[in-house]
PDB file of N, CA and C in Angstrom:
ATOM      1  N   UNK A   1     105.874 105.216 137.788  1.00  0.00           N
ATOM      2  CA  UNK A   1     106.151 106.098 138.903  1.00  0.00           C
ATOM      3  C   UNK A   1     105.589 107.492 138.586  1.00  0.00           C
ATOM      4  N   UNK A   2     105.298 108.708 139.562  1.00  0.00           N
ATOM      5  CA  UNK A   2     104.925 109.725 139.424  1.00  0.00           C
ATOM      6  C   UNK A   2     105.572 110.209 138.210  1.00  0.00           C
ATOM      7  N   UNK A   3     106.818 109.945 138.166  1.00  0.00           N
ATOM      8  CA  UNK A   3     108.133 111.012 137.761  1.00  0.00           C
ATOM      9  C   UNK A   3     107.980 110.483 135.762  1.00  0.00           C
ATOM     10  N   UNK A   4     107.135 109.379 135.845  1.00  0.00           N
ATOM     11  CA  UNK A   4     106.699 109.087 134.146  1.00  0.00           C
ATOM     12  C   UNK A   4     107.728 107.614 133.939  1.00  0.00           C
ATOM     13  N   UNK A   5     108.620 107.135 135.085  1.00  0.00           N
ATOM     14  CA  UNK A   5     109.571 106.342 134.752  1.00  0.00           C
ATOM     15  C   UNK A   5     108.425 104.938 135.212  1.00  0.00           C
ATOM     16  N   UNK A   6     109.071 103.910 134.284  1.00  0.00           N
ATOM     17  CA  UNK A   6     108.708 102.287 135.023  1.00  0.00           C
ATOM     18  C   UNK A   6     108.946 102.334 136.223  1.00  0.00           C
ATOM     19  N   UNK A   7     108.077 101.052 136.657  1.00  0.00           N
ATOM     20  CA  UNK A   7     108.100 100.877 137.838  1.00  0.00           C
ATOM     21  C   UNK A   7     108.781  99.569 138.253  1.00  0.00           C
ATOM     22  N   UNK A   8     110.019  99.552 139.325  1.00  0.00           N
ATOM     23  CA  UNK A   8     111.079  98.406 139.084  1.00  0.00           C
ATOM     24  C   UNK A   8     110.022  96.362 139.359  1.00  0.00           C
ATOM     25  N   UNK A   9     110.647  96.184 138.749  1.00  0.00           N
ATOM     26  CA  UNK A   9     109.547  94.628 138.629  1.00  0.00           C
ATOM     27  C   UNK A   9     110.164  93.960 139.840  1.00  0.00           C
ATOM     28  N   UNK A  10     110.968  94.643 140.328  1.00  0.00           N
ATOM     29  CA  UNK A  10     111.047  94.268 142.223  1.00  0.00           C
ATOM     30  C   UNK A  10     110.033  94.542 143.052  1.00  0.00           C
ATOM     31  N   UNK A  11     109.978  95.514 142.703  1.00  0.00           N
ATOM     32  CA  UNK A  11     108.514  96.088 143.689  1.00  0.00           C
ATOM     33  C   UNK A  11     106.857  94.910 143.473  1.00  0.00           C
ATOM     34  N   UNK A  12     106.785  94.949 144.603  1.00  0.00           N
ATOM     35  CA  UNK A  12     105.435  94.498 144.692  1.00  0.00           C
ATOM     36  C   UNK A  12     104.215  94.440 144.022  1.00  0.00           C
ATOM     37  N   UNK A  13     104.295  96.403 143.620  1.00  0.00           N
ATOM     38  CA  UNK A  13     102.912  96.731 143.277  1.00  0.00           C
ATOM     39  C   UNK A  13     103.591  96.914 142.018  1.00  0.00           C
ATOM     40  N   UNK A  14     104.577  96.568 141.206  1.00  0.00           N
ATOM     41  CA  UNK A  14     104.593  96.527 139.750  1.00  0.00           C
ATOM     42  C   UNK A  14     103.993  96.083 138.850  1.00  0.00           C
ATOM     43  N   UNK A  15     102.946  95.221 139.463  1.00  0.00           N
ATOM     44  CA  UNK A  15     102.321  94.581 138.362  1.00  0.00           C
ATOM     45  C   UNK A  15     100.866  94.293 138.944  1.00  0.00           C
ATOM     46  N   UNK A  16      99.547  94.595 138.009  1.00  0.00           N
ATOM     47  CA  UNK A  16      98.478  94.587 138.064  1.00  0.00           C
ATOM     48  C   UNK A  16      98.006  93.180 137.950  1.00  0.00           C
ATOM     49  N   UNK A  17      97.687  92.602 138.984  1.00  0.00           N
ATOM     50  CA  UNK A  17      97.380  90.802 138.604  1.00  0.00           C
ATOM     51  C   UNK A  17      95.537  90.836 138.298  1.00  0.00           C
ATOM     52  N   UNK A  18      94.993  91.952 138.275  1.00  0.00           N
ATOM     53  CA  UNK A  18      93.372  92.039 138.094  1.00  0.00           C
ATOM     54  C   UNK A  18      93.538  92.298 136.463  1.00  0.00           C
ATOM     55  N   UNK A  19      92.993  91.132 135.485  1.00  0.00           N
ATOM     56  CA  UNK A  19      92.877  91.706 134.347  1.00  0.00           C
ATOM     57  C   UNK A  19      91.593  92.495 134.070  1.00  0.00           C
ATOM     58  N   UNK A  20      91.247  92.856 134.517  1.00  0.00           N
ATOM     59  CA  UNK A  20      89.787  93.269 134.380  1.00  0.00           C
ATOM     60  C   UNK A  20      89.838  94.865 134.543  1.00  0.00           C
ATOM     61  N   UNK A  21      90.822  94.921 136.082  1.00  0.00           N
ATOM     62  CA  UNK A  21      91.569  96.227 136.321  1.00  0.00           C
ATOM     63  C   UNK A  21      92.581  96.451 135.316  1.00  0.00           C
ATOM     64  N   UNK A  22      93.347  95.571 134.694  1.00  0.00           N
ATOM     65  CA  UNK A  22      94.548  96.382 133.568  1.00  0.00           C
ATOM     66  C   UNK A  22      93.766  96.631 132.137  1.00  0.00           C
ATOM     67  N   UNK A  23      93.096  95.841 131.927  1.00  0.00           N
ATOM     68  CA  UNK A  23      92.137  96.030 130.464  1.00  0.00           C
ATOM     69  C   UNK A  23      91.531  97.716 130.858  1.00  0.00           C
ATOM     70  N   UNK A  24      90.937  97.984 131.780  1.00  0.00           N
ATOM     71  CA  UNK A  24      90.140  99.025 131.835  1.00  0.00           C
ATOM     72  C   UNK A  24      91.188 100.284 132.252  1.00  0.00           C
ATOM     73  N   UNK A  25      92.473  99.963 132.382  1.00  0.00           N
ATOM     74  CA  UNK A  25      93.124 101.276 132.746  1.00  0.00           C
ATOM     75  C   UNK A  25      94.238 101.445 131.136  1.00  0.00           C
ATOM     76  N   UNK A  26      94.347  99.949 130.785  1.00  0.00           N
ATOM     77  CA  UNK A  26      94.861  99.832 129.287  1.00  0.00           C
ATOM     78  C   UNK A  26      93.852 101.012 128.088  1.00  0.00           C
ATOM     79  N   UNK A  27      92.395 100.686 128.436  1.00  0.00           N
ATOM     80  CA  UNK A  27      91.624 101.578 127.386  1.00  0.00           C
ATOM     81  C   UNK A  27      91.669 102.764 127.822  1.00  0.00           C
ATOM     82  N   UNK A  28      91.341 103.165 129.170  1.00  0.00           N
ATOM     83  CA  UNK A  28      91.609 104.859 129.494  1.00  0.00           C
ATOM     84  C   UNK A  28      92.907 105.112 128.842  1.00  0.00           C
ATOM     85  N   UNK A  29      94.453 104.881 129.035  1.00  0.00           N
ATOM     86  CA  UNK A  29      95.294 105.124 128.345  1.00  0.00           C
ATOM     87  C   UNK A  29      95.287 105.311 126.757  1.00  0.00           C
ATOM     88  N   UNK A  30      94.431 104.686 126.282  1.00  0.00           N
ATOM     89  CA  UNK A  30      94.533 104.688 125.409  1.00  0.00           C
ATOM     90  C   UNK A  30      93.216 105.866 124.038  1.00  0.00           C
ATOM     91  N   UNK A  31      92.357 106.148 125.227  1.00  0.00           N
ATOM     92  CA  UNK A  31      91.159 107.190 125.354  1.00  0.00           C
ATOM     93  C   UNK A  31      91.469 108.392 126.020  1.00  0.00           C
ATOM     94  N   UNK A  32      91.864 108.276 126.985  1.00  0.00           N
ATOM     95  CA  UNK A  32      92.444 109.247 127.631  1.00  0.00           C
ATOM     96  C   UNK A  32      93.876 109.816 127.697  1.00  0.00           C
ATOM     97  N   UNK A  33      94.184 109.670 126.893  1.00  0.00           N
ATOM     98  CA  UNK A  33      96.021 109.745 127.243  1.00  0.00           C
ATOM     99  C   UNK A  33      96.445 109.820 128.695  1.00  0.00           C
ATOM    100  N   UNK A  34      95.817 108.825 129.518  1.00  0.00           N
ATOM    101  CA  UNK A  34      96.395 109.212 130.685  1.00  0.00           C
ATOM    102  C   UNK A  34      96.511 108.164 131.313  1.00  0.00           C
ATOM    103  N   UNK A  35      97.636 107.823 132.840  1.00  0.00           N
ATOM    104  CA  UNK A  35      98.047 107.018 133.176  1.00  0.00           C
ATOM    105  C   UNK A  35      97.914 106.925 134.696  1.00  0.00           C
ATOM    106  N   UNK A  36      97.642 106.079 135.427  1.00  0.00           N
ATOM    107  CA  UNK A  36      97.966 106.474 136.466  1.00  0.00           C
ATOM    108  C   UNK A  36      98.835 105.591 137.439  1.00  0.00           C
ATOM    109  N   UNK A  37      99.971 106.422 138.270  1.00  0.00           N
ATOM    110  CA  UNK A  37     101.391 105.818 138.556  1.00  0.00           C
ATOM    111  C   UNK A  37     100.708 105.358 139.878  1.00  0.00           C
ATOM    112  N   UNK A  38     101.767 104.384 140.605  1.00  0.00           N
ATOM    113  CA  UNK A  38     101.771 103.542 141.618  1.00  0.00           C
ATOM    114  C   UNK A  38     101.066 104.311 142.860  1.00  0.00           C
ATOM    115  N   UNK A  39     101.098 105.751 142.993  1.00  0.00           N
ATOM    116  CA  UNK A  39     101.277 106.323 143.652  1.00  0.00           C
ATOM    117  C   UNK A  39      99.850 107.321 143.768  1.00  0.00           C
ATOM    118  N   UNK A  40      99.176 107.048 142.660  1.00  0.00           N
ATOM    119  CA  UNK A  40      97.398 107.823 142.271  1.00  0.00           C
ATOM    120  C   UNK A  40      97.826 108.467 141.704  1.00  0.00           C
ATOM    121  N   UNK A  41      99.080 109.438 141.413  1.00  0.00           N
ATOM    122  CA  UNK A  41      98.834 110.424 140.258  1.00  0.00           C
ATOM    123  C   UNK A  41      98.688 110.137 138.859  1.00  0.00           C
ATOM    124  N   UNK A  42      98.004 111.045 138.301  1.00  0.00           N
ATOM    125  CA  UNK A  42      97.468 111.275 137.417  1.00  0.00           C
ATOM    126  C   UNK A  42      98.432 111.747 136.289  1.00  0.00           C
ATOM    127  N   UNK A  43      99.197 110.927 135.538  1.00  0.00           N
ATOM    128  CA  UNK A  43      99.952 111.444 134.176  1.00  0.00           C
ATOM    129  C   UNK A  43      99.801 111.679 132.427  1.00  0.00           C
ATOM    130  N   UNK A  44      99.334 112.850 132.204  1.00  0.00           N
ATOM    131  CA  UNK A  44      99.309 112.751 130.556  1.00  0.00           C
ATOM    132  C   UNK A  44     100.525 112.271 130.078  1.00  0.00           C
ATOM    133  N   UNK A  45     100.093 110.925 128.976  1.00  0.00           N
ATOM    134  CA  UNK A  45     101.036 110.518 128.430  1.00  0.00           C
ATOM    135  C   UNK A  45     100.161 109.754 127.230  1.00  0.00           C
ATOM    136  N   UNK A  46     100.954 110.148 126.000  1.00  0.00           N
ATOM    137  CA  UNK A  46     100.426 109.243 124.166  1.00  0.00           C
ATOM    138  C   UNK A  46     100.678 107.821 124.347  1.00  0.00           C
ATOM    139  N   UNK A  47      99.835 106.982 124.120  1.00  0.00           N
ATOM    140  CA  UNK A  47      99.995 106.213 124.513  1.00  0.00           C
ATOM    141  C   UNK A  47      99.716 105.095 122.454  1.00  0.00           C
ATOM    142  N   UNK A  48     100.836 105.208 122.352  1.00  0.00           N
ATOM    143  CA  UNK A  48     100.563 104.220 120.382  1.00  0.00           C
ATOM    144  C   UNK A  48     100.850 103.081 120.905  1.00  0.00           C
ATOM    145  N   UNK A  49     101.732 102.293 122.027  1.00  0.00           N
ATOM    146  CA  UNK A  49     101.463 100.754 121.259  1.00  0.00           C
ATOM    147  C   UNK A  49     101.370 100.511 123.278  1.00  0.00           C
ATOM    148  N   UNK A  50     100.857  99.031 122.952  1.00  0.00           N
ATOM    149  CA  UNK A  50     100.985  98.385 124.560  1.00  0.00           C
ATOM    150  C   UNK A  50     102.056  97.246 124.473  1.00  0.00           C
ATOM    151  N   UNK A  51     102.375  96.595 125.319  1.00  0.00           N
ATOM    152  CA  UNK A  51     103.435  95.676 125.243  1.00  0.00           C
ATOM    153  C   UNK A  51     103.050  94.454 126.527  1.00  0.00           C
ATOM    154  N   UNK A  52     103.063  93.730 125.805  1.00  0.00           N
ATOM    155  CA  UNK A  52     102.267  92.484 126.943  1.00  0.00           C
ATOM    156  C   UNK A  52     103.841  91.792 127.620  1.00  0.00           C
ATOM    157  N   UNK A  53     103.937  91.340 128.724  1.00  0.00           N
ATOM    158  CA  UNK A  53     105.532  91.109 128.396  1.00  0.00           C
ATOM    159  C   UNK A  53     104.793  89.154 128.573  1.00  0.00           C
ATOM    160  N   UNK A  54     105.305  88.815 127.854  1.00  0.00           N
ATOM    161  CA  UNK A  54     105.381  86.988 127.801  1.00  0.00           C
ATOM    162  C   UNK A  54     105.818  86.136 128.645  1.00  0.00           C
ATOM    163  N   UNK A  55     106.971  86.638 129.654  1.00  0.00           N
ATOM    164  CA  UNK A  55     106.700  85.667 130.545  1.00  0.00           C
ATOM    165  C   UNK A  55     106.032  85.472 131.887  1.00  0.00           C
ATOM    166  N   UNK A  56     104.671  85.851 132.011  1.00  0.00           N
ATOM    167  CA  UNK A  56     103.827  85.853 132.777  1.00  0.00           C
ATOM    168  C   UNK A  56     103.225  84.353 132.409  1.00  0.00           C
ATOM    169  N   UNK A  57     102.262  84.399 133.401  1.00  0.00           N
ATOM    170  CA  UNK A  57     101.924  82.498 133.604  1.00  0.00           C
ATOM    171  C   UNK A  57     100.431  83.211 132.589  1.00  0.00           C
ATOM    172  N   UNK A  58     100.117  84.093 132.778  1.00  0.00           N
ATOM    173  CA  UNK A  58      98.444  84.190 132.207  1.00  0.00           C
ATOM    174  C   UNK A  58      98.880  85.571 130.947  1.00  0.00           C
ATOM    175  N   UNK A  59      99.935  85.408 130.338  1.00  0.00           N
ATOM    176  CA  UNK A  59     100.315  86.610 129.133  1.00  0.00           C
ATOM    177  C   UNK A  59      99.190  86.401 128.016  1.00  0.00           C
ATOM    178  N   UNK A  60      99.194  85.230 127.586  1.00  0.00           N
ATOM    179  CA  UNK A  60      98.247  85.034 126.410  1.00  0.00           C
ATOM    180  C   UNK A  60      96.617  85.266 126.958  1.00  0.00           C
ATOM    181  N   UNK A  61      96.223  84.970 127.972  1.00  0.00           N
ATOM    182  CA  UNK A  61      94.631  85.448 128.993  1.00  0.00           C
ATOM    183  C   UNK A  61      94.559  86.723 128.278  1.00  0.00           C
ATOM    184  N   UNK A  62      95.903  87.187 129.112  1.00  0.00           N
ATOM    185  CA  UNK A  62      95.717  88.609 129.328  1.00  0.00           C
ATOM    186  C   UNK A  62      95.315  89.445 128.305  1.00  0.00           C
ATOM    187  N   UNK A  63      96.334  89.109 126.885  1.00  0.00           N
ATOM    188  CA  UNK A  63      96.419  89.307 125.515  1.00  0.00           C
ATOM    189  C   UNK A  63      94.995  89.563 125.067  1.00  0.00           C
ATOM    190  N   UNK A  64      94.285  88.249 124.694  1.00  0.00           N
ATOM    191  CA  UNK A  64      93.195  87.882 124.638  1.00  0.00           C
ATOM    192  C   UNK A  64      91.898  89.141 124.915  1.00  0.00           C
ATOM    193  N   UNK A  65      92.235  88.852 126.240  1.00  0.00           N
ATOM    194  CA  UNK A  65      90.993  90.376 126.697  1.00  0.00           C
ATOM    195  C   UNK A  65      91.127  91.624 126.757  1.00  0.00           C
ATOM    196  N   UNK A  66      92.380  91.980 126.669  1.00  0.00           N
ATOM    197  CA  UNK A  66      92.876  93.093 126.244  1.00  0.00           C
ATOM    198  C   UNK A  66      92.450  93.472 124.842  1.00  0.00           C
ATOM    199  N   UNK A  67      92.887  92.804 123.687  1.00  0.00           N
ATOM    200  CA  UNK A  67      92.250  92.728 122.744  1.00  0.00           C
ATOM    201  C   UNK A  67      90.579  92.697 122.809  1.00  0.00           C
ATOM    202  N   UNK A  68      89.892  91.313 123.692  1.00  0.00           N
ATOM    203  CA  UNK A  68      88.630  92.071 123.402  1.00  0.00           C
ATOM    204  C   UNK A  68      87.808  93.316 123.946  1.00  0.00           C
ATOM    205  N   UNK A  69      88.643  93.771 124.644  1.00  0.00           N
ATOM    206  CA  UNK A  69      88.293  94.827 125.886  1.00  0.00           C
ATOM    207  C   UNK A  69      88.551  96.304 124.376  1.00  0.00           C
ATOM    208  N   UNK A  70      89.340  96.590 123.868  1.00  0.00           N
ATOM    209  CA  UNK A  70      89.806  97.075 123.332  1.00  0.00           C
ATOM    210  C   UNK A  70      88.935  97.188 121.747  1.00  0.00           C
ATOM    211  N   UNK A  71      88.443  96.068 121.266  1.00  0.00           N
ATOM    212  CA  UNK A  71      87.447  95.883 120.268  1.00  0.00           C
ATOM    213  C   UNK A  71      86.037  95.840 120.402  1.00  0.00           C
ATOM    214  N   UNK A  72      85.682  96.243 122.456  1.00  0.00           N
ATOM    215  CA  UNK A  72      84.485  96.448 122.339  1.00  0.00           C
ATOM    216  C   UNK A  72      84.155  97.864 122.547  1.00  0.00           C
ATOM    217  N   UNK A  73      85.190  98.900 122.617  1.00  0.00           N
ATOM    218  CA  UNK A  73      84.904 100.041 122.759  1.00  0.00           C
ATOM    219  C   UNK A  73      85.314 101.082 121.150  1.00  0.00           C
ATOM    220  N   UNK A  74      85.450  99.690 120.210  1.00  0.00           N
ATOM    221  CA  UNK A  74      86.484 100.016 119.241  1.00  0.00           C
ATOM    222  C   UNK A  74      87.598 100.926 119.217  1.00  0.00           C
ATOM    223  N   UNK A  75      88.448 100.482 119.696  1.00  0.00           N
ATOM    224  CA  UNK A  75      89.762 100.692 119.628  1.00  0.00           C
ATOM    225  C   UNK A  75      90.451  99.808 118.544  1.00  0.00           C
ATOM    226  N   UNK A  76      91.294 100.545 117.344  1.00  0.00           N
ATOM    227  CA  UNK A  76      91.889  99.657 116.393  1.00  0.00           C
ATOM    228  C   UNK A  76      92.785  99.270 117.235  1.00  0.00           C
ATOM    229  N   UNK A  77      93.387  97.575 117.231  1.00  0.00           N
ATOM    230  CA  UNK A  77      94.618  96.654 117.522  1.00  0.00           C
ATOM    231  C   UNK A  77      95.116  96.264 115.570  1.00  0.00           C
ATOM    232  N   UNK A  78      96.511  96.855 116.037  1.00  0.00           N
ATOM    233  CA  UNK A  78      97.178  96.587 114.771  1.00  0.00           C
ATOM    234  C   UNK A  78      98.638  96.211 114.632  1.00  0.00           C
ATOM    235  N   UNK A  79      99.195  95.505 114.345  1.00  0.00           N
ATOM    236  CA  UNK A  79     100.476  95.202 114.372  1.00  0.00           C
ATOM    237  C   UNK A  79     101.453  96.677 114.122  1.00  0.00           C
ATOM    238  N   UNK A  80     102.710  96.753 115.488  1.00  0.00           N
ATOM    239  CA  UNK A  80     103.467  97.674 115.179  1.00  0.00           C
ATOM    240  C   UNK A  80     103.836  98.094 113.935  1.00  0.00           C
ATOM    241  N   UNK A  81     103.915  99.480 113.930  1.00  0.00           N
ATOM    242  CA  UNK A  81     104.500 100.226 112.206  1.00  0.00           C
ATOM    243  C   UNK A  81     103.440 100.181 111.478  1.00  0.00           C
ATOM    244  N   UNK A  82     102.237  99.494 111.581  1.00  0.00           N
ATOM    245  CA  UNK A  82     100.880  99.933 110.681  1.00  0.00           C
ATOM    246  C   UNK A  82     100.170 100.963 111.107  1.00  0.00           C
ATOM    247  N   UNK A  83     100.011 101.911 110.070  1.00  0.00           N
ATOM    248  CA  UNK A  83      99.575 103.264 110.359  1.00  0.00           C
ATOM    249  C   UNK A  83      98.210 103.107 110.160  1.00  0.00           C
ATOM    250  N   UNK A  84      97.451 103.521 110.667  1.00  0.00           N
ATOM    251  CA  UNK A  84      95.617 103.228 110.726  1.00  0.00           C
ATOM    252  C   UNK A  84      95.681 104.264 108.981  1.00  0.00           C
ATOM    253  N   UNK A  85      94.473 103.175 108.624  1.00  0.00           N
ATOM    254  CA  UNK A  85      93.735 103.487 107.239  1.00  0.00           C
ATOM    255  C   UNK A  85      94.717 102.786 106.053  1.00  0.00           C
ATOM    256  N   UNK A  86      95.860 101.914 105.975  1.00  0.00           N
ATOM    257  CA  UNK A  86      97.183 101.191 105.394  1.00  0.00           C
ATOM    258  C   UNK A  86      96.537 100.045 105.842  1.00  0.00           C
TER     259      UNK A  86
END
């Protein structure tokens, strides 16, 4: 939401079903510190870990290209609590 809060998984537009569109707004977040809410605005926010949630029908797809989306712009993927260069 604008306001920096989740967005309720009632709502409609809670969830991005284009992986192609979440991979590429996953790496801006993660390049850009920035986010953008349901609504077009534009939020600075640090962005250290992503969270895939699992029970989606295509979680592991998603996983997958996220990861390679993420290793072709090199972006380190590292298991939580590992501090880059450890």
């Amino acid at each position: 939401m604008s306001d920096g809060t989740l967005v309720s998984r009632r709502r409609a537009d809670a969830h991005i079903h284009d992986v192609d569109v979440a991979v590429k707004r996953a790496i801006r977040m993660v390049r850009e510190r920035k986010v953008i809410a349901v609504d077009g605005t534009e939020l600075p926010m640090r962005v250290d870990t992503i969270c895939i949630h699992g029970d989606g029908p295509h979680a592991a797809e998603f996983a997958r290209r996220l990861r390679e989306g993420f290793e072709a712009v090199n972006i380190a993927v590292r298991p939580v609590g590992r501090a880059a260069g450890l």
